[in-house]
N, C-alpha and C. Protein backbone atom coordinates (compact mmCIF):
# COMPACT_ATOMS: atom_id res chain seq x y z
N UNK A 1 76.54 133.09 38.78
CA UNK A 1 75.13 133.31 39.06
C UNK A 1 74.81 134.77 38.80
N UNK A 2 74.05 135.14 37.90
CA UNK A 2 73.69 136.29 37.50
C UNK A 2 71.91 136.52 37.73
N UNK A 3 71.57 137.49 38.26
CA UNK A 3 70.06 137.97 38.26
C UNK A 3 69.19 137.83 36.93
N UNK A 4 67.93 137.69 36.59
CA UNK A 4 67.25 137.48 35.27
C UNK A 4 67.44 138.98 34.66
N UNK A 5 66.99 139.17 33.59
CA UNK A 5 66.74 140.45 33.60
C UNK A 5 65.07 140.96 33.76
N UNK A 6 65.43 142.02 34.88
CA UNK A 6 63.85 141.99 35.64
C UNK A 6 62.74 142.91 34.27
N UNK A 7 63.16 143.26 33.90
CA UNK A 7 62.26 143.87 32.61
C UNK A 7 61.55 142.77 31.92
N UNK A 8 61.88 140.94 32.04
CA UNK A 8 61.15 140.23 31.39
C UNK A 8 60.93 139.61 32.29
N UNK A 9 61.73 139.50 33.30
CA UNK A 9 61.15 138.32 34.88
C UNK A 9 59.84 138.72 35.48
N UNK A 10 59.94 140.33 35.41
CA UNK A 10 58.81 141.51 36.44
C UNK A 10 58.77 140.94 37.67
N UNK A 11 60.24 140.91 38.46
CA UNK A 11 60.02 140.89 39.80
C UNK A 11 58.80 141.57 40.42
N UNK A 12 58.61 142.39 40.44
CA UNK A 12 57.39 143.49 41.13
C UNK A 12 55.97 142.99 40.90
N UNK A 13 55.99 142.09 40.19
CA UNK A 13 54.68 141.74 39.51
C UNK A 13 54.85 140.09 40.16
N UNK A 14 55.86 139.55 40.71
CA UNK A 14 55.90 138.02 41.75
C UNK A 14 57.08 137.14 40.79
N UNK A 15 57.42 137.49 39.72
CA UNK A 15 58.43 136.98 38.73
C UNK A 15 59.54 136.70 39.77
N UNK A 16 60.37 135.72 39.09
CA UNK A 16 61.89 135.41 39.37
C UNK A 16 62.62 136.34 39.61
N UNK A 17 63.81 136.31 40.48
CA UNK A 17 64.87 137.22 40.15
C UNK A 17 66.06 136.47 39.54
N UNK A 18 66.11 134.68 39.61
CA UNK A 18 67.21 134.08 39.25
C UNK A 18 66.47 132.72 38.61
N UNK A 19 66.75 132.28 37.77
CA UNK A 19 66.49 131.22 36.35
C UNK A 19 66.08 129.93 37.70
N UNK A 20 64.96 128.98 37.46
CA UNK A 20 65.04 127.90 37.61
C UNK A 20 65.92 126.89 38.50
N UNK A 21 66.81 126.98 37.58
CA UNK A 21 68.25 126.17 38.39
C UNK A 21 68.63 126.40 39.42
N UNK A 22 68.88 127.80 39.45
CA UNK A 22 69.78 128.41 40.88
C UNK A 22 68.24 128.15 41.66
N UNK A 23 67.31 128.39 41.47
CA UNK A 23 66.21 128.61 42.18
C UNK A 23 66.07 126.76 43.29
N UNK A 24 66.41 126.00 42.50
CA UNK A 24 66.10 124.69 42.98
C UNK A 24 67.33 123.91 43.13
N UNK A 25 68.53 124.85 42.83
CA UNK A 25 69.83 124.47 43.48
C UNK A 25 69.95 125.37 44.99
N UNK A 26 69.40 125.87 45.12
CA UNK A 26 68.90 126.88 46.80
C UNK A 26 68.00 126.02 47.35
N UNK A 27 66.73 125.29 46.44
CA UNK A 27 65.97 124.29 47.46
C UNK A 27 66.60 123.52 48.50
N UNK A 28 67.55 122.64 47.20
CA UNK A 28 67.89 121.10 48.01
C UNK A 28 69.10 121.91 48.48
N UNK A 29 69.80 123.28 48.85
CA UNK A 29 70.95 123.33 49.60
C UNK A 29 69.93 123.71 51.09
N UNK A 30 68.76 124.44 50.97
CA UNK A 30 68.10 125.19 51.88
C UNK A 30 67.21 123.54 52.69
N UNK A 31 67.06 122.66 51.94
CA UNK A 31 66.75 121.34 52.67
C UNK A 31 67.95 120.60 53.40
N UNK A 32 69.04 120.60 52.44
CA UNK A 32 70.31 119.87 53.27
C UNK A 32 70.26 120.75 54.10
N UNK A 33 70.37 121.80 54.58
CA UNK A 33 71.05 122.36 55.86
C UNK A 33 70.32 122.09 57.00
N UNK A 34 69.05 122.34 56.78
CA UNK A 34 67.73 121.77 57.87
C UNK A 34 67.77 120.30 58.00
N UNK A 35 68.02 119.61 57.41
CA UNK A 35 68.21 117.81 57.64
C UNK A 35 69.69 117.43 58.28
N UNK A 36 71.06 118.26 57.62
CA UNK A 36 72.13 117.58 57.95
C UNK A 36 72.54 118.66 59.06
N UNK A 37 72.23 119.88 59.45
CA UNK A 37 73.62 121.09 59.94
C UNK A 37 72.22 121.41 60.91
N UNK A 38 71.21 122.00 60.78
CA UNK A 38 70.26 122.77 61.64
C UNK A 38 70.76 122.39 63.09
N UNK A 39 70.27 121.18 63.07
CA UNK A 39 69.95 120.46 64.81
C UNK A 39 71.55 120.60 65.32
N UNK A 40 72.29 120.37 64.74
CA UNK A 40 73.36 119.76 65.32
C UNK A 40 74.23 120.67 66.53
N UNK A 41 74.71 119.84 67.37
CA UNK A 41 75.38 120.50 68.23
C UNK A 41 76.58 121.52 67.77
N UNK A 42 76.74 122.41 69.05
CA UNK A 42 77.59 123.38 68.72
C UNK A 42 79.08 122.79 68.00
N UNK A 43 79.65 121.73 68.60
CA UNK A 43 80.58 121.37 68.55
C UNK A 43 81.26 121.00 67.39
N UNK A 44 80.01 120.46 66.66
CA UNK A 44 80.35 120.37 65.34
C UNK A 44 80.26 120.96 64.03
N UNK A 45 81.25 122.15 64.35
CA UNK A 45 81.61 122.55 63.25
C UNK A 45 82.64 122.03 62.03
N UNK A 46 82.89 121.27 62.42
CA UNK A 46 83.84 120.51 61.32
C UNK A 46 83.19 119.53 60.03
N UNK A 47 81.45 119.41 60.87
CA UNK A 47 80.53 118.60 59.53
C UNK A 47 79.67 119.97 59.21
N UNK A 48 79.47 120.87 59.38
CA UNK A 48 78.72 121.86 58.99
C UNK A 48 79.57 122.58 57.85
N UNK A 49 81.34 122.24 58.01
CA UNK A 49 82.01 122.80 57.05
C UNK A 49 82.07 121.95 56.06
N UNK A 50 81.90 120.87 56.45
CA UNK A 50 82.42 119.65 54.96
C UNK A 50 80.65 119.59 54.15
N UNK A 51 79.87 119.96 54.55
CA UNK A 51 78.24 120.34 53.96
C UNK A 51 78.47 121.46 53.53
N UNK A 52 79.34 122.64 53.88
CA UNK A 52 79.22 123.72 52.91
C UNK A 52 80.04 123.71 51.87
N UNK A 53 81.30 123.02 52.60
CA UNK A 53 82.80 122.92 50.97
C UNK A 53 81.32 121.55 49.93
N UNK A 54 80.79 121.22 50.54
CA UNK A 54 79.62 120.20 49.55
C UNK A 54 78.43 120.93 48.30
N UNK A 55 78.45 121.96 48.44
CA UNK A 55 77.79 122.92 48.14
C UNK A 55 78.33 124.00 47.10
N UNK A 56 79.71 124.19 47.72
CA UNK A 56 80.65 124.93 47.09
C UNK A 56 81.22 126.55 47.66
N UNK A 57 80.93 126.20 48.53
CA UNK A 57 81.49 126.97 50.13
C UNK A 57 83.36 126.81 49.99
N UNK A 58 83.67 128.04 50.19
CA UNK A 58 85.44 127.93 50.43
C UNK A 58 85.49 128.12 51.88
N UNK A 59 85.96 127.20 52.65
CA UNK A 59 85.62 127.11 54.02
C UNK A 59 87.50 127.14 54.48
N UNK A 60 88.03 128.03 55.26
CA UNK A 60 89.52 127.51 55.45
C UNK A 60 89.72 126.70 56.45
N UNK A 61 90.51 126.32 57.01
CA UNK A 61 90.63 125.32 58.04
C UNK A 61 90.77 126.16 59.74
N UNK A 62 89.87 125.71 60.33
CA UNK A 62 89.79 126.38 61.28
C UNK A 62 88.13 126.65 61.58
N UNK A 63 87.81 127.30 60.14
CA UNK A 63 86.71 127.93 60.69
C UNK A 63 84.92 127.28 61.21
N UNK A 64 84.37 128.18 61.92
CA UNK A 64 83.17 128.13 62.88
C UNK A 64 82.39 128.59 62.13
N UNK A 65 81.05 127.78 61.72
CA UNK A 65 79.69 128.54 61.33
C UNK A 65 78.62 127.70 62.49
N UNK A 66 77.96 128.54 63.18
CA UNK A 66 77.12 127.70 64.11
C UNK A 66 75.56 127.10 63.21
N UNK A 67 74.80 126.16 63.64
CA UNK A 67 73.76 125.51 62.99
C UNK A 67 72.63 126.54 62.81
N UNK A 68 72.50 127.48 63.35
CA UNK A 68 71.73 128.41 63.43
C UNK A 68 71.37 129.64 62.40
N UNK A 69 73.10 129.86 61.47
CA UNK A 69 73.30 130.54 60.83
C UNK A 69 72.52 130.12 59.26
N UNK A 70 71.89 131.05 58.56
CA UNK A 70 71.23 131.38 57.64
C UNK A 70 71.88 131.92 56.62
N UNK A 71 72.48 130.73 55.80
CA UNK A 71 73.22 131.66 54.13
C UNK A 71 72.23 131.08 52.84
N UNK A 72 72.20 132.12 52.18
CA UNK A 72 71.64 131.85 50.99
C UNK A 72 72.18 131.02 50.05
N UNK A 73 73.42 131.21 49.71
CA UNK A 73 74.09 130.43 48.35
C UNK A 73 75.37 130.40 48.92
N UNK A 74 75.87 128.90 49.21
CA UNK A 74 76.99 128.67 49.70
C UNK A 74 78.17 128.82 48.56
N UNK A 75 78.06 128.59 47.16
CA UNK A 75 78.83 128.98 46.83
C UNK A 75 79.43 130.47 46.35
N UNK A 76 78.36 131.22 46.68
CA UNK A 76 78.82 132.68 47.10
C UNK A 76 79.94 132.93 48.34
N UNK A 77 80.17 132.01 48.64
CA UNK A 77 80.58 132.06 50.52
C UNK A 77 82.73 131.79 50.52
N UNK A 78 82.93 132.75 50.85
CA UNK A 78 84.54 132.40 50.71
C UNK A 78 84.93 132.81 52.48
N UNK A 79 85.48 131.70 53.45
CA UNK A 79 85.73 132.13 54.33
C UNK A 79 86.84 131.37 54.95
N UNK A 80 87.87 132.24 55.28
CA UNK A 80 89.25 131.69 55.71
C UNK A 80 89.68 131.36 56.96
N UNK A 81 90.76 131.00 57.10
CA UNK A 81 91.39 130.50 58.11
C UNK A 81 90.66 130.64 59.62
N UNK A 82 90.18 130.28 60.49
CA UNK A 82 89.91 131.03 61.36
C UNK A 82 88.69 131.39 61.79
N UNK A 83 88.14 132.06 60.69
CA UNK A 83 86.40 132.71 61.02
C UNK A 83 85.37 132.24 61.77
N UNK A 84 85.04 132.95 62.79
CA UNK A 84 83.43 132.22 63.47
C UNK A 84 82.36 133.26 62.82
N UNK A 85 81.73 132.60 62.42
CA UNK A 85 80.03 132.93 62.49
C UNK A 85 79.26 132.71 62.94
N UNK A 86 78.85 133.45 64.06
CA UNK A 86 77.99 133.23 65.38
C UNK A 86 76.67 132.62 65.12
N UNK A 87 76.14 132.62 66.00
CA UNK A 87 74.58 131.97 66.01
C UNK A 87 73.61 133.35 65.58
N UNK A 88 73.09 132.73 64.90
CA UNK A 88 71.68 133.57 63.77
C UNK A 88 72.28 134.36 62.76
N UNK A 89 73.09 134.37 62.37
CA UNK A 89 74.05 135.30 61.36
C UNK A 89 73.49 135.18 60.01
N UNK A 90 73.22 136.05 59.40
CA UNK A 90 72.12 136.01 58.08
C UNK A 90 73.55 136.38 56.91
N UNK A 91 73.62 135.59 56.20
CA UNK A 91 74.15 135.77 55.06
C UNK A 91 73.61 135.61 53.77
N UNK A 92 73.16 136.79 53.56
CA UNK A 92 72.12 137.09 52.48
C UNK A 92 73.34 137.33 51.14
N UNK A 93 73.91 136.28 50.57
CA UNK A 93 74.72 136.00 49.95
C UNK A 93 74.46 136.09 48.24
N UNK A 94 73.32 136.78 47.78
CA UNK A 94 73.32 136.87 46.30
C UNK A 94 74.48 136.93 45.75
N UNK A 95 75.32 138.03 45.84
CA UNK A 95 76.49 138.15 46.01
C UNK A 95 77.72 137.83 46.40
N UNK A 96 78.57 137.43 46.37
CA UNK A 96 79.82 137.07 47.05
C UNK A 96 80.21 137.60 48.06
N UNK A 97 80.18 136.75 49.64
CA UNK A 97 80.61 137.22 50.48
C UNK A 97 82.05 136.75 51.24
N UNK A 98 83.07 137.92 51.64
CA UNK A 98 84.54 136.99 51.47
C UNK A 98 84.56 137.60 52.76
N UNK A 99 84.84 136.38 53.87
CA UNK A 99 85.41 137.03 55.05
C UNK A 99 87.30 136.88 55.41
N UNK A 100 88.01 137.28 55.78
CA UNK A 100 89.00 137.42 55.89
C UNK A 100 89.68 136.27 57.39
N UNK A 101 90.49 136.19 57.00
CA UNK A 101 91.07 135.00 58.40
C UNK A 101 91.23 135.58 59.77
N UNK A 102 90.73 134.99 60.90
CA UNK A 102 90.58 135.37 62.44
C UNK A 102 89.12 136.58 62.49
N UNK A 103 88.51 136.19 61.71
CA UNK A 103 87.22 137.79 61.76
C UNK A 103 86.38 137.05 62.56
N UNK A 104 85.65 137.39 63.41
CA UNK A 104 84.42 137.17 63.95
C UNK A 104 83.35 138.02 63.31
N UNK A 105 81.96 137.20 63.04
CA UNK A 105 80.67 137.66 62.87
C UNK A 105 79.59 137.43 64.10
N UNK A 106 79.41 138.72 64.80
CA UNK A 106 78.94 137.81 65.87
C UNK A 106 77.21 137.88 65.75
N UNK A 107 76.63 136.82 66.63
CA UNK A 107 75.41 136.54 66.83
C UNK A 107 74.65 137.43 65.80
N UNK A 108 73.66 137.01 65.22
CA UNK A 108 72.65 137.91 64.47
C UNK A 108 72.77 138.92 63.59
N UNK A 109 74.32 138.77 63.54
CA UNK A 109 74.62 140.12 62.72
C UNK A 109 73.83 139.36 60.79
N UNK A 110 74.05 140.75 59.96
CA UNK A 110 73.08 140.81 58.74
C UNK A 110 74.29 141.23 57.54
N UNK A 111 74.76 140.24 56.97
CA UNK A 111 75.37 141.07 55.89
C UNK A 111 74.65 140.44 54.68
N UNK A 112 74.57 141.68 53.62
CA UNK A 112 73.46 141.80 52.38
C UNK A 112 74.36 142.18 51.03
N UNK A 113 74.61 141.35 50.57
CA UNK A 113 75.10 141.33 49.34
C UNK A 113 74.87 141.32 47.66
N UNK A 114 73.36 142.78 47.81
CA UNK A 114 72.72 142.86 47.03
C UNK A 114 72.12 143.90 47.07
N UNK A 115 71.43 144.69 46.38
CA UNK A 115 70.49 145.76 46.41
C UNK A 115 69.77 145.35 45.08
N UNK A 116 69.14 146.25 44.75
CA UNK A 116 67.93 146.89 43.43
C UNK A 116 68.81 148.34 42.72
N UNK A 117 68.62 148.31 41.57
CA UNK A 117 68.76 149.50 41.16
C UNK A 117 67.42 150.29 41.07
N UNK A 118 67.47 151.27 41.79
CA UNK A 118 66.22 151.83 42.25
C UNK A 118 65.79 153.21 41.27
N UNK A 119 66.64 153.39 40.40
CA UNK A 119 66.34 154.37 39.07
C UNK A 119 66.21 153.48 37.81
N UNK A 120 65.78 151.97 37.86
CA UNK A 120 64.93 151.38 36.92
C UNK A 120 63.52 150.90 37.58
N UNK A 121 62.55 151.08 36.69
CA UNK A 121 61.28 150.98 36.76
C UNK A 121 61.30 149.52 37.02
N UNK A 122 62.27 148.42 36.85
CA UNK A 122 61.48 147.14 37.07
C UNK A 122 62.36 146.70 38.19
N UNK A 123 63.63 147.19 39.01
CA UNK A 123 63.80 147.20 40.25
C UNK A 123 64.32 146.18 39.93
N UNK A 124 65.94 146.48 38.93
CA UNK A 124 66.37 145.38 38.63
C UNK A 124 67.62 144.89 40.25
N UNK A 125 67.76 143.52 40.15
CA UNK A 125 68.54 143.30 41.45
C UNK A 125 70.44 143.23 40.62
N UNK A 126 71.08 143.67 41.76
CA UNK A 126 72.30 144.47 41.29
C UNK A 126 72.87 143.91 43.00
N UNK A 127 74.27 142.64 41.80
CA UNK A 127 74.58 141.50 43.11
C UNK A 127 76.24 143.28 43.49
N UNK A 128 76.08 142.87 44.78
CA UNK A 128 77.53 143.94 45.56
C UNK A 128 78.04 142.83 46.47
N UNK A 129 79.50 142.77 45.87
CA UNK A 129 80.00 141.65 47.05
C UNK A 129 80.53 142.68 48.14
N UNK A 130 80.32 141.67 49.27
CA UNK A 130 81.48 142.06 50.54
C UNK A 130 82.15 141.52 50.67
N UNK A 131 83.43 142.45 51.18
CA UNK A 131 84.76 141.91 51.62
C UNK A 131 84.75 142.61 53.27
N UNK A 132 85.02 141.61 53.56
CA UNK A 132 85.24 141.95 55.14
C UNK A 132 87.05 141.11 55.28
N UNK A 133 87.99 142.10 55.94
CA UNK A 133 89.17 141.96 55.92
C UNK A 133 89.96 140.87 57.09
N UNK A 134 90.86 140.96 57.48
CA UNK A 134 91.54 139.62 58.19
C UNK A 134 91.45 140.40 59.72
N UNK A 135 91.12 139.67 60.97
CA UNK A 135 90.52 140.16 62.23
C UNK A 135 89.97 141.04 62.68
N UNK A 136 88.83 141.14 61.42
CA UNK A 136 87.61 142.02 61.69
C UNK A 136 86.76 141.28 62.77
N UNK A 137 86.12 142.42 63.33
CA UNK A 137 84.62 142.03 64.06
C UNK A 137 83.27 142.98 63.68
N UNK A 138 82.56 141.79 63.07
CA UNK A 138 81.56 142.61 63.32
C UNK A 138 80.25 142.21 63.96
N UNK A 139 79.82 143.04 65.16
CA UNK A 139 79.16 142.52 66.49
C UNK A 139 78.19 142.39 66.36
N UNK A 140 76.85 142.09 67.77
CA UNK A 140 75.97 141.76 67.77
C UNK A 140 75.04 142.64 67.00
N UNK A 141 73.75 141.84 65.82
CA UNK A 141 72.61 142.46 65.06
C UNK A 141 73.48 143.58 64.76
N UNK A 142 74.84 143.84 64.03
CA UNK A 142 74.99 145.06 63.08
C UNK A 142 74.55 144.21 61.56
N UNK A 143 74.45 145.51 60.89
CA UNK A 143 74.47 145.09 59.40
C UNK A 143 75.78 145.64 58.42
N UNK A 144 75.89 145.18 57.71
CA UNK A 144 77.12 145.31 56.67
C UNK A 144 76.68 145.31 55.25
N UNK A 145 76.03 146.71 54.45
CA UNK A 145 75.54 146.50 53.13
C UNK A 145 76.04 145.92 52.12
N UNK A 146 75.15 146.41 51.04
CA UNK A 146 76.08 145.87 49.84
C UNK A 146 77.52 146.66 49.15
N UNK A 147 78.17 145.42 48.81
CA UNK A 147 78.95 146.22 48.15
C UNK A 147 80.22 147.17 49.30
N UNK A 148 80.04 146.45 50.95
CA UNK A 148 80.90 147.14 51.22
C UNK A 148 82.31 146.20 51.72
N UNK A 149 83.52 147.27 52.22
CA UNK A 149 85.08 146.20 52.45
C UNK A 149 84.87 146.93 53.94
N UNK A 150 85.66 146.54 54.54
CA UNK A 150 86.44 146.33 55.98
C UNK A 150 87.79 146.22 55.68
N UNK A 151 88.32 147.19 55.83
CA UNK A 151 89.84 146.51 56.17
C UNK A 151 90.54 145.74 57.32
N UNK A 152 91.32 145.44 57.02
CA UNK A 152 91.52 143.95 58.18
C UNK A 152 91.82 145.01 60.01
N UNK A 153 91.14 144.20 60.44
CA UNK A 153 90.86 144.98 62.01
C UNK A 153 90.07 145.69 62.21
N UNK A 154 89.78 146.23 61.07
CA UNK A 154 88.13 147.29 61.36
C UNK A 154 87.14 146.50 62.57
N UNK A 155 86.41 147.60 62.92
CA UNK A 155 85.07 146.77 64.01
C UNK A 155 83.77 147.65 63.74
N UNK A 156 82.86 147.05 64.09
CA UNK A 156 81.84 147.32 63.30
C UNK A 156 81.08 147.23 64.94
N UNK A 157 80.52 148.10 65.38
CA UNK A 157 79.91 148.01 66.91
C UNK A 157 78.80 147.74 66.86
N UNK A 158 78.31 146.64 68.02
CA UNK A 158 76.73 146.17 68.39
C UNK A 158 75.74 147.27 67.51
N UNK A 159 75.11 146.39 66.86
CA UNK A 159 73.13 147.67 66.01
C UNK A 159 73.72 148.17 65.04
N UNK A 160 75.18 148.94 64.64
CA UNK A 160 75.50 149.38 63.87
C UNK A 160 74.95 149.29 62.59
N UNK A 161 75.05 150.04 61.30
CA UNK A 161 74.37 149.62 60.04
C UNK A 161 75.70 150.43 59.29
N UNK A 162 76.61 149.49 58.71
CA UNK A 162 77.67 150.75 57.55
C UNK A 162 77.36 150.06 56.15
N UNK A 163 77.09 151.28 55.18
CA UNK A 163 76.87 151.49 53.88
C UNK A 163 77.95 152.00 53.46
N UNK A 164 79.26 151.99 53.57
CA UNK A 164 80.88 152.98 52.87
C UNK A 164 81.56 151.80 53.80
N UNK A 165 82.61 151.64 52.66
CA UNK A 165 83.99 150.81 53.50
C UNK A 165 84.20 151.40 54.73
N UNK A 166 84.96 150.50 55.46
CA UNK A 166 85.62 151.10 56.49
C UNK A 166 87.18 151.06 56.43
N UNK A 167 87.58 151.84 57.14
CA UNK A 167 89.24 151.59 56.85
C UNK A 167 89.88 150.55 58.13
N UNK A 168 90.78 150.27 57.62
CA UNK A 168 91.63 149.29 58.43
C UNK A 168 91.82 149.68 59.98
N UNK A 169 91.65 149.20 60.68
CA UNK A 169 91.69 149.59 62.36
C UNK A 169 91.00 150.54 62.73
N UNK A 170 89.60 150.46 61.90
CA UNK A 170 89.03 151.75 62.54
C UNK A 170 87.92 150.77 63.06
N UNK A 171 87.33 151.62 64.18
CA UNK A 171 86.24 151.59 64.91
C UNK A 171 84.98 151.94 64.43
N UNK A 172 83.74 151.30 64.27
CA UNK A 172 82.55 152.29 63.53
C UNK A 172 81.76 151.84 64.22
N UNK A 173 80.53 152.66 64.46
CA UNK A 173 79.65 152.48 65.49
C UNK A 173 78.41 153.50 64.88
N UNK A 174 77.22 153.61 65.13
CA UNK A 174 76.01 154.23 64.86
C UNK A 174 74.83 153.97 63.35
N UNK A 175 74.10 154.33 63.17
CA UNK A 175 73.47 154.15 62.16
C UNK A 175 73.06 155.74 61.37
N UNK A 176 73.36 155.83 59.99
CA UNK A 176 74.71 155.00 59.57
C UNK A 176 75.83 155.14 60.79
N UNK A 177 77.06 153.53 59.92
CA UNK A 177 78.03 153.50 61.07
C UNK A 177 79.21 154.83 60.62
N UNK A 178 79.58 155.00 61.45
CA UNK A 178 80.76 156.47 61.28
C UNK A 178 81.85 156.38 62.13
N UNK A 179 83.20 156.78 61.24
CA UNK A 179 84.17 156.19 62.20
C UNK A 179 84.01 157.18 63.68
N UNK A 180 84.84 156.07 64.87
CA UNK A 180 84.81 156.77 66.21
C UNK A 180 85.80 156.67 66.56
N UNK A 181 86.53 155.54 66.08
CA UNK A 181 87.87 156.03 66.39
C UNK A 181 88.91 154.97 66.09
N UNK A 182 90.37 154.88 66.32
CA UNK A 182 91.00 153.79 66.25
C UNK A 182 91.33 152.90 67.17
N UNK A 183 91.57 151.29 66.14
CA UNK A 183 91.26 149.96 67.22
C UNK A 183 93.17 150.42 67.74
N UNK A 184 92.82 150.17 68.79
CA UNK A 184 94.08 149.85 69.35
C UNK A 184 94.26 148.23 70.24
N UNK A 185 95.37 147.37 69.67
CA UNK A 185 95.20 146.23 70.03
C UNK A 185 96.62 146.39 71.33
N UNK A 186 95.98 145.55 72.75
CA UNK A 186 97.18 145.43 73.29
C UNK A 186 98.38 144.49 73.00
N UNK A 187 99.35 144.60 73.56
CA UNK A 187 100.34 143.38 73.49
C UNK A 187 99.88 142.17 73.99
N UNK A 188 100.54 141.32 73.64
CA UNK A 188 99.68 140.30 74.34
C UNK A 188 100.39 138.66 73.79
């Protein structure tokens, strides 16, 4: 899935950013989810996953997306072993978004897997995947831009907003997020 090119689409002017197809292969995925996954109880996450591997979702075994959650293009969506994605979780998925095994996304959080190139006049869209790494968290309403990684254990703290990777076991917190310090996990 590639963007039009906005110099003949003229996003800015109400044009396309993506051809037809993808446009009305997002309808009927953005209708299945409201007919088959919306309502449904918490519990069942195991038909909310077999509707996204339907779509073309890499879903691993294990994982939690609640009915609530909001993705754009499931087959942008790679998520392993493990993963919950909390309730209201926006996966603004132009882009490829890869979460890593045991990560939590919690409640409302925003990850954006896209920008504009903003030094062309027609504001062309420019897909940035995320990688978010293996028992990451990232908490309530933070955001996670485009184009950024997590290394596995990183945490990403409640409101936060990070635009730069983070490194592996680090802590980030503020807007922008900035490291604060390292995760230290107990025994256990």
């Amino acid at each position: 899935m590639n963007p039009l090119d906005a110099s003949r689409s003229r996003p800015l002017a109400g044009g396309p950013s993506f051809s037809r197809r993808n446009r009305a292969a997002r309808l009927v995925w953005q209708a299945a989810w409201l007919v088959l996954c919306r309502f449904t109880p918490p519990p069942l996450h195991g038909w909310r996953a077999l509707v996204l591997r339907a779509f073309g979702a890499r879903i691993g075994k294990g994982a939690r997306v609640h009915a609530s959650v909001a993705i754009w293009h499931p087959a942008n969506l790679e998520l392993a072993e493990r993963v919950l994605v909390g309730p209201g979780v926006r996966l603004y998925n132009q882009g490829a978004i890869r979460i890593g095994r045991a990560s939590v996304i919690s409640q409302r959080a925003h990850l954006c897997a896209s920008s504009h190139d903003i030094s062309d006049p027609h504001f062309q869209l420019v897909l940035r995947p995320i990688a978010i790494g293996a028992g990451c968290w990232v908490a309530a309403e933070a955001f996670v831009g485009p184009g950024v990684s997590m290394g596995d254990g990183a945490v990403l703290a409640a409101r936060a907003a990070l635009f730069s990777d983070a490194e592996a076991g680090g802590v980030y917190a503020g807007n922008p997020a900035a490291f604060l310090k390292p995760r230290r996990l107990r025994e256990g």
